[in-house]
Protein backbone atom coordinates (compact mmCIF):
# COMPACT_ATOMS: atom_id res chain seq x y z
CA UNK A 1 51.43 120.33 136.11
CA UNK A 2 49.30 122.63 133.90
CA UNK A 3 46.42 121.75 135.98
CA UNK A 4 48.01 122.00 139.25
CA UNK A 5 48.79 125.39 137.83
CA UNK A 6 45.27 126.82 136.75
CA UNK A 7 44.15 125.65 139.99
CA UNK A 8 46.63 127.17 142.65
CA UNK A 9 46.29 130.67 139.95
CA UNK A 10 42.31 130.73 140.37
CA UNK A 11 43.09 130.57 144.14
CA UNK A 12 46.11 132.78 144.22
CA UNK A 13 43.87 135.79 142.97
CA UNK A 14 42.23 136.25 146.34
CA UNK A 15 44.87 135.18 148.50
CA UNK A 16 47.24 137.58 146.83
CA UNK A 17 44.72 140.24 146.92
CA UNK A 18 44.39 139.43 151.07
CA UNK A 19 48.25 139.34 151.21
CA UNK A 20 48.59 142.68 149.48
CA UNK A 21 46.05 144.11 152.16
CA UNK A 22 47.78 142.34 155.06
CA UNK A 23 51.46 144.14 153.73
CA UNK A 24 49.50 147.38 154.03
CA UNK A 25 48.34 146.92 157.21
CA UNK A 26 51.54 145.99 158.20
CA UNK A 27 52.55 149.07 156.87
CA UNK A 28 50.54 151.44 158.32
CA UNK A 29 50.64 149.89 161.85
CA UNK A 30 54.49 151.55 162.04
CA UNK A 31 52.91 155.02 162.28
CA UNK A 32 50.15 153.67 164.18
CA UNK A 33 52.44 152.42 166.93
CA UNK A 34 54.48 155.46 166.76
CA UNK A 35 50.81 157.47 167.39
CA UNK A 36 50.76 155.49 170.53
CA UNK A 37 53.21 155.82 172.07
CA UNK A 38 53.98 159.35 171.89
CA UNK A 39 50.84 161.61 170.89
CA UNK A 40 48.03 159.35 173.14
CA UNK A 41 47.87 159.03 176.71
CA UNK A 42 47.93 155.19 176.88
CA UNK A 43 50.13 155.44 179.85
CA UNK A 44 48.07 157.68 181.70
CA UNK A 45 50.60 159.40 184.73
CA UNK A 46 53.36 157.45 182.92
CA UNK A 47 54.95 159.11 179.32
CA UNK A 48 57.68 157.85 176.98
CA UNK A 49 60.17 160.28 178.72
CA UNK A 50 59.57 157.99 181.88
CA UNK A 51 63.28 156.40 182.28
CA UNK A 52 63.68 152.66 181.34
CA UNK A 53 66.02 151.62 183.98
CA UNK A 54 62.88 152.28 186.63
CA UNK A 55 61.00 149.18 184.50
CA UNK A 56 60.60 145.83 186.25
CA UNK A 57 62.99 143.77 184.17
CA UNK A 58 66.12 146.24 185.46
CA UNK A 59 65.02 146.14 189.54
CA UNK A 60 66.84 143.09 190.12
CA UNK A 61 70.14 144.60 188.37
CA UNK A 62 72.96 146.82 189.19
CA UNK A 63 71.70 148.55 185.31
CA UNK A 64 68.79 150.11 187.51
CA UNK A 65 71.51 151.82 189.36
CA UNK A 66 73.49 153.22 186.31
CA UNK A 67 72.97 156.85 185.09
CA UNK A 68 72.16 155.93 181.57
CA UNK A 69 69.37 158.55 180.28
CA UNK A 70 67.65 156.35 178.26
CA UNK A 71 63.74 156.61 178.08
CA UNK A 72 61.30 154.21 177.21
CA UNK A 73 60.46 156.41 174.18
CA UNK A 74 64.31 156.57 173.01
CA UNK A 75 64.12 152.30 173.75
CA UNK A 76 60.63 152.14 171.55
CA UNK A 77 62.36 153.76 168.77
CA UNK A 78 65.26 152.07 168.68
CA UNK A 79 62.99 148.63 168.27
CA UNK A 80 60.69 150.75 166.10
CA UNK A 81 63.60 151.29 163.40
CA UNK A 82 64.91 147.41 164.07
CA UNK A 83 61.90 145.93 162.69
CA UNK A 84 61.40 148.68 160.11
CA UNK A 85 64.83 147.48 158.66
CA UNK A 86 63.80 144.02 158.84
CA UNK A 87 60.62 144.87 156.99
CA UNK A 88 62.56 146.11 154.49
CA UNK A 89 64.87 143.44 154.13
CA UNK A 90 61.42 141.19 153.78
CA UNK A 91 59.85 143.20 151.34
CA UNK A 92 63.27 142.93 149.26
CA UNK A 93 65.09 139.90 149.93
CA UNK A 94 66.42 137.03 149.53
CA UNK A 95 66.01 136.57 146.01
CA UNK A 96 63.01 138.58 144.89
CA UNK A 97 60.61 141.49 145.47
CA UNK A 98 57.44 140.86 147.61
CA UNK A 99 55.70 142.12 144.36
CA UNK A 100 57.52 140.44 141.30
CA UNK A 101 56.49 137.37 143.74
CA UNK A 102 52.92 138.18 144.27
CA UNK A 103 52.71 138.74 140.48
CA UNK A 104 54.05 135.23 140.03
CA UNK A 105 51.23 133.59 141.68
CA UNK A 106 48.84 135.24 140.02
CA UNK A 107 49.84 135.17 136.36
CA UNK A 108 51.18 131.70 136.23
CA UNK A 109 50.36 130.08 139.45
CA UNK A 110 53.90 129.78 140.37
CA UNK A 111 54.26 129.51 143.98
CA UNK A 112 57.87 129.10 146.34
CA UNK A 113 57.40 131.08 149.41
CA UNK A 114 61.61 130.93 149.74
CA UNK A 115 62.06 133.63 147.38
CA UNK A 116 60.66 136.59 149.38
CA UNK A 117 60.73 136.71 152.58
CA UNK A 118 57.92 138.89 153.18
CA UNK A 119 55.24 136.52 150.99
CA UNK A 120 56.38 134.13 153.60
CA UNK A 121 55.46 135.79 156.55
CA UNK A 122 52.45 136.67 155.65
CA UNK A 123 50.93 133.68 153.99
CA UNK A 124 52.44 131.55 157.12
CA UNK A 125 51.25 134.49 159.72
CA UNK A 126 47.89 133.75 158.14
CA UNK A 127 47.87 130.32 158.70
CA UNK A 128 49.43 130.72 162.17
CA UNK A 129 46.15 133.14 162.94
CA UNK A 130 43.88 130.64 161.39
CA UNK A 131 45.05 127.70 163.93
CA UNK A 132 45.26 129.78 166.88
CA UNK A 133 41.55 130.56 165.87
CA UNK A 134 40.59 127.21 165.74
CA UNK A 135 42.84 126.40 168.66
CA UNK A 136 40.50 128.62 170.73
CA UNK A 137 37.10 127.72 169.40
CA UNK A 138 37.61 123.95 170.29
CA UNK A 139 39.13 125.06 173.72
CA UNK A 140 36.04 127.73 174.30
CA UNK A 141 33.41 124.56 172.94
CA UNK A 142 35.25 122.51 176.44
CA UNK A 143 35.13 125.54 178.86
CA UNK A 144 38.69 126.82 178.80
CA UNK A 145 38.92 130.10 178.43
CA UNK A 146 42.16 131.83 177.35
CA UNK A 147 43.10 134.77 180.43
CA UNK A 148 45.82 137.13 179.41
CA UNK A 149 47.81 138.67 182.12
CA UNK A 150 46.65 140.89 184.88
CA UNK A 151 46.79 144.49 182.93
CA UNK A 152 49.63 146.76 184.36
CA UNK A 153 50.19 150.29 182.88
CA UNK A 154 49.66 150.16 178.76
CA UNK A 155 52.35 152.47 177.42
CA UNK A 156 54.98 149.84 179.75
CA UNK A 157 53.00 146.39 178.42
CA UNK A 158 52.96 147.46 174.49
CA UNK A 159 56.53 148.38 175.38
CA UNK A 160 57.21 144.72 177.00
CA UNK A 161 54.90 143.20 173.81
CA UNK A 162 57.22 144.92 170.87
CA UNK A 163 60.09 144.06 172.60
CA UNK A 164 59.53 139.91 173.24
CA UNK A 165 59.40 138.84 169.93
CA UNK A 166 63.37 140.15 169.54
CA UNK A 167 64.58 138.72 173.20
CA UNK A 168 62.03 135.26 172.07
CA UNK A 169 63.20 134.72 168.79
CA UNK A 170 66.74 135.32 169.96
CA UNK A 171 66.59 132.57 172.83
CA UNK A 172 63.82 130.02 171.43
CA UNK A 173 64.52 129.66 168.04
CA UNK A 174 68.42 131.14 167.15
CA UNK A 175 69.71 129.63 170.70
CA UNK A 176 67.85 126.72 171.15
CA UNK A 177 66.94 125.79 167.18
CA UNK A 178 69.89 127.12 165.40
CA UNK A 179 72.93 126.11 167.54
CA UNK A 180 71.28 122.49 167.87
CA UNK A 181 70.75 122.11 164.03
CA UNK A 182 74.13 123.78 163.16
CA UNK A 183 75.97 121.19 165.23
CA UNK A 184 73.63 118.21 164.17
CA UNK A 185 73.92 119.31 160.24
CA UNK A 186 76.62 121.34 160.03
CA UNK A 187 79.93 119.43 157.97
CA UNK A 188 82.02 122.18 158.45
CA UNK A 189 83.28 124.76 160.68
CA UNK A 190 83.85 128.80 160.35
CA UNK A 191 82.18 131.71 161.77
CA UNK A 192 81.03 133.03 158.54
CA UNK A 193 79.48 129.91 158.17
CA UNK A 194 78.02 129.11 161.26
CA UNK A 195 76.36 133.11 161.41
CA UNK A 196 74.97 132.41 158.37
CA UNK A 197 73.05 129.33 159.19
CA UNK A 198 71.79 130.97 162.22
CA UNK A 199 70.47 134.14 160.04
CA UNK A 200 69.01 130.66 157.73
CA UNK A 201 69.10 127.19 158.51
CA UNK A 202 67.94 126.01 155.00
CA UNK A 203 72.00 126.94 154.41
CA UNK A 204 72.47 123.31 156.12
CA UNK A 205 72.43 120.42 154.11
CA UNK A 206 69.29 118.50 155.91
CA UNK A 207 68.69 115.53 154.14
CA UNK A 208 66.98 113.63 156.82
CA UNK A 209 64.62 116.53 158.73
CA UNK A 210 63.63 114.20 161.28
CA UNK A 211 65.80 115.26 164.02
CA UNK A 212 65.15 118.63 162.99
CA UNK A 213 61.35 117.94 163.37
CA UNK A 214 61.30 116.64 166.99
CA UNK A 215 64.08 119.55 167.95
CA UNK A 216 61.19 122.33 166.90
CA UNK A 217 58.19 120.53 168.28
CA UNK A 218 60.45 120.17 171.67
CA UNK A 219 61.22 123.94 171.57
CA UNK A 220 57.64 124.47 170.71
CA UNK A 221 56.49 123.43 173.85
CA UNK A 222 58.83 125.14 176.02
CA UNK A 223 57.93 127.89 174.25
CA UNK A 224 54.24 127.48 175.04
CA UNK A 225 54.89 126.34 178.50
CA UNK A 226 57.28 129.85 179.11
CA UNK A 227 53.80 131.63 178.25
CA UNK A 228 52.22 129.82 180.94
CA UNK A 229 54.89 128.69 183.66
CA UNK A 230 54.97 132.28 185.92
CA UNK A 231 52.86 133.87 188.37
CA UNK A 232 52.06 136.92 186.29
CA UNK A 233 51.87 134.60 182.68
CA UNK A 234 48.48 133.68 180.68
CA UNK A 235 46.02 131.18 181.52
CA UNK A 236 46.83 127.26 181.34
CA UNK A 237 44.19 128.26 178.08
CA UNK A 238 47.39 129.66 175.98
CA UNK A 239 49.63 126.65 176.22
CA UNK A 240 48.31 124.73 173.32
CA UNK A 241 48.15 128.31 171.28
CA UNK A 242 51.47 129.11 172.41
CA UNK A 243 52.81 126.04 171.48
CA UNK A 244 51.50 125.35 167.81
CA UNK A 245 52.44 129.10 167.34
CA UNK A 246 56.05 128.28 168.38
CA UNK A 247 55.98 125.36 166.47
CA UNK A 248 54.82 127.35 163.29
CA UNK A 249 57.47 129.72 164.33
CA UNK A 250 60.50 126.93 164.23
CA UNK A 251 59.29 125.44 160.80
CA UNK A 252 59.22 129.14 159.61
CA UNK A 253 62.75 129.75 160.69
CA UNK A 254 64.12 126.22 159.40
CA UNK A 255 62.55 126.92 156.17
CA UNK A 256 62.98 130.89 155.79
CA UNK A 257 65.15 132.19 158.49
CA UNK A 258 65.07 134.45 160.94
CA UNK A 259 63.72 137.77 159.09
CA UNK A 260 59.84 135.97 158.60
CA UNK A 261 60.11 134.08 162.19
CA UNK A 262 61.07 137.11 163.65
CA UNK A 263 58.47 139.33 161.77
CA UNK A 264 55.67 136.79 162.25
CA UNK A 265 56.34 137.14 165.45
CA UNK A 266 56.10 140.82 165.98
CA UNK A 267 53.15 141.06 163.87
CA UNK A 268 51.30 138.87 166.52
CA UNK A 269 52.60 141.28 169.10
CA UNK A 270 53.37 144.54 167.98
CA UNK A 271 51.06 144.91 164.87
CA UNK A 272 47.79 143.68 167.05
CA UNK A 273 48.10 145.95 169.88
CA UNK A 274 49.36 148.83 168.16
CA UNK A 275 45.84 148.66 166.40
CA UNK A 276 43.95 147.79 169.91
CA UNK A 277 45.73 150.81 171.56
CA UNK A 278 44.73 153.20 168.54
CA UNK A 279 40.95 152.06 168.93
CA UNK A 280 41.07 151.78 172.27
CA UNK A 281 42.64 155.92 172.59
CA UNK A 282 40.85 157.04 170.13
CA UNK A 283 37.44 155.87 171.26
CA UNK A 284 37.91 156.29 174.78
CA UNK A 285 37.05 152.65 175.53
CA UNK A 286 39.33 150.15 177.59
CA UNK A 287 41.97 147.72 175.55
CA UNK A 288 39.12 144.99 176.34
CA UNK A 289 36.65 146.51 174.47
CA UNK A 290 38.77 147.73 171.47
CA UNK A 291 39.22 143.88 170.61
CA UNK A 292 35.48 144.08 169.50
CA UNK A 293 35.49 147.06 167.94
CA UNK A 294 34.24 146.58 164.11
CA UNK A 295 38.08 147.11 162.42
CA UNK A 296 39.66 144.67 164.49
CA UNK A 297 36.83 142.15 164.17
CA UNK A 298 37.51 142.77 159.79
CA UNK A 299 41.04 142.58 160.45
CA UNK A 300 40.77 138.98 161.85
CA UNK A 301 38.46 137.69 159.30
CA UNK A 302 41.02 139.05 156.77
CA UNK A 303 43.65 136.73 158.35
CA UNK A 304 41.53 133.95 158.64
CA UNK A 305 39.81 134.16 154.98
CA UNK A 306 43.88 133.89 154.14
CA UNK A 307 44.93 131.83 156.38
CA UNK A 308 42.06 128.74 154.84
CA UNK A 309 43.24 129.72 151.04
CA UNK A 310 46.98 129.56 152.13
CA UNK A 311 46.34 126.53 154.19
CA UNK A 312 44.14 125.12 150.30
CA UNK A 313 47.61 126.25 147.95
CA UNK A 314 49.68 124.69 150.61
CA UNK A 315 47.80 121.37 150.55
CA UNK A 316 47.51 121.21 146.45
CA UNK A 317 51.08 121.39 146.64
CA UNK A 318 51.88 118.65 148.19
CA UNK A 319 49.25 116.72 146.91
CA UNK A 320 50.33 117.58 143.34
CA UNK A 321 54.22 117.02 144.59
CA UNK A 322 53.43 114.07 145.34
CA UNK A 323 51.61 112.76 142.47
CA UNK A 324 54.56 113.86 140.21
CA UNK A 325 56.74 111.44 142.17
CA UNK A 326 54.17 108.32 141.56
């Protein structure tokens, strides 16, 4: 155990030091998206006073008819101070500081990624970057590119991007994850109860995680296929991406809830094009092109360089775990 110990401490050094910079920029992308959206012109003719009720997702509804003032601005902050509350709750919650547990790791190689929900997210958004990565490289090596969707107006799709991972983790993994496990695990019945294992399905008493297993690798690949299955969706290229990142996201929300699934989530969304769009407006250059700008290229080796040590503690876990039990 003492081993195991010296070992996962020599490697938490730089992975908490990545971590730490990942919170930051997690941080700082807040601001950033609030830049955006109301001090650029990333919408060109369109501005956040335009009303939301002329968006597409309203046509087909009598809501487009209603006289509601609500702009897309007023909607943008009202998901821009959602996820600034869950932030906080990560940083805090549940049982420690993000801090106290990033200290952990480093001064006595103590590692258990339940206690803070924030160390979580990051070390598992890391990981979730990582495979996608690799996901891609292997796809690119056979000729299949990955095509995201035809570009519409950008202040409307970073609008439709920080607003998914809510209405997503709401359907694919509280709906279709939660529900199932709560009435496959669940040896009692209240509402208190039952809300709570929907905020965190670890509340269940799983002793036999098989079911539990196939029900998030099933969701998994709806959840790719949803990315893939419509006219105006990404290229056949994003199913497998889609997919291991929805599995990543059920295992996440089994093990941690729904405060680092749903954070992971908008990180992959919100936090990477709120960055693009800065570049992007303050360069002058087209989304496209502010992928390969310099920052974004170091922000992606950041994730990846954590992602592999993440993915190394992970393994000498279980490999250690495992050797106790012999």
């Amino acid at each position: 155990m003492q081993k195991q110990n010296k070992i996962i401490q020599l490697l938490g050094i730089p992975f908490t030091a990545l971590l730490s910079i990942i919170f930051g920029l997690l941080l700082i992308s807040f601001p950033v998206g609030i830049y955006v959206v109301f001090e650029s012109d990333i919408g060109d003719d369109i501005h956040y006073d335009y009303p939301i009720t002329h968006l597409d997702i309203f046509n087909q509804t009598d809501f487009y008819q209603s006289s509601i003032d609500v702009t897309i601005g007023d909607a943008f902050v009202i998901l821009w101070m959602f996820y600034l509350v869950i932030f906080v709750i990560a940083i805090l919650g549940p049982k420690q500081h993000f801090l106290k547990s990033i200290s952990a790791l480093i001064s006595m190689g103590k590692y258990d990624a339940k206690l803070n929900y924030m160390f979580a997210m990051t070390k598992w958004l890391s990981i979730l970057i990582l495979i996608s990565a690799i996901i891609n490289f292997i796809q690119e090596s056979f000729g299949i590119v990955t095509v995201p969707p035809l570009g519409g107006n950008s202040l409307i799709q970073f609008f439709y991007v920080s607003l998914a991972p809510l209405l997503e983790e709401f359907v694919f993994r509280i709906i279709l994850i939660g529900i199932p496990l709560f009435a496959l695990y669940s040896a009692r019945a209240s509402i208190r109860y039952f809300l709570k294992c929907l905020w965190a399905p670890s509340s269940l008493n799983i002793l036999d995680s098989k079911k539990a297993i196939l029900l998030i690798i099933f969701v998994g690949v709806l959840f790719g296929f949803s990315h893939i299955a419509f006219s105006d969706s990404w290229s056949e290229g994003k199913f497998a991406q889609a997919t291991a990142g929805g599995i990543i996201l059920g295992w996440v929300y089994l093990r941690y809830g729904i405060v680092a699934s749903l954070l992971i989530h908008w990180a992959t969304n919100y936090f990477i094009f709120a960055y693009a769009h800065f570049i992007s407006q303050i360069n002058y250059v087209p989304l496209e092109l502010a992928f390969t700008n310099p920052l974004m290229s170091s922000l992606e080796w950041i994730f990846l360089f954590s992602g592999i040590l993440g993915t190394c503690i992970l393994i000498l876990n279980k490999f250690y775990l495992k050797k106790s039990l012999i």
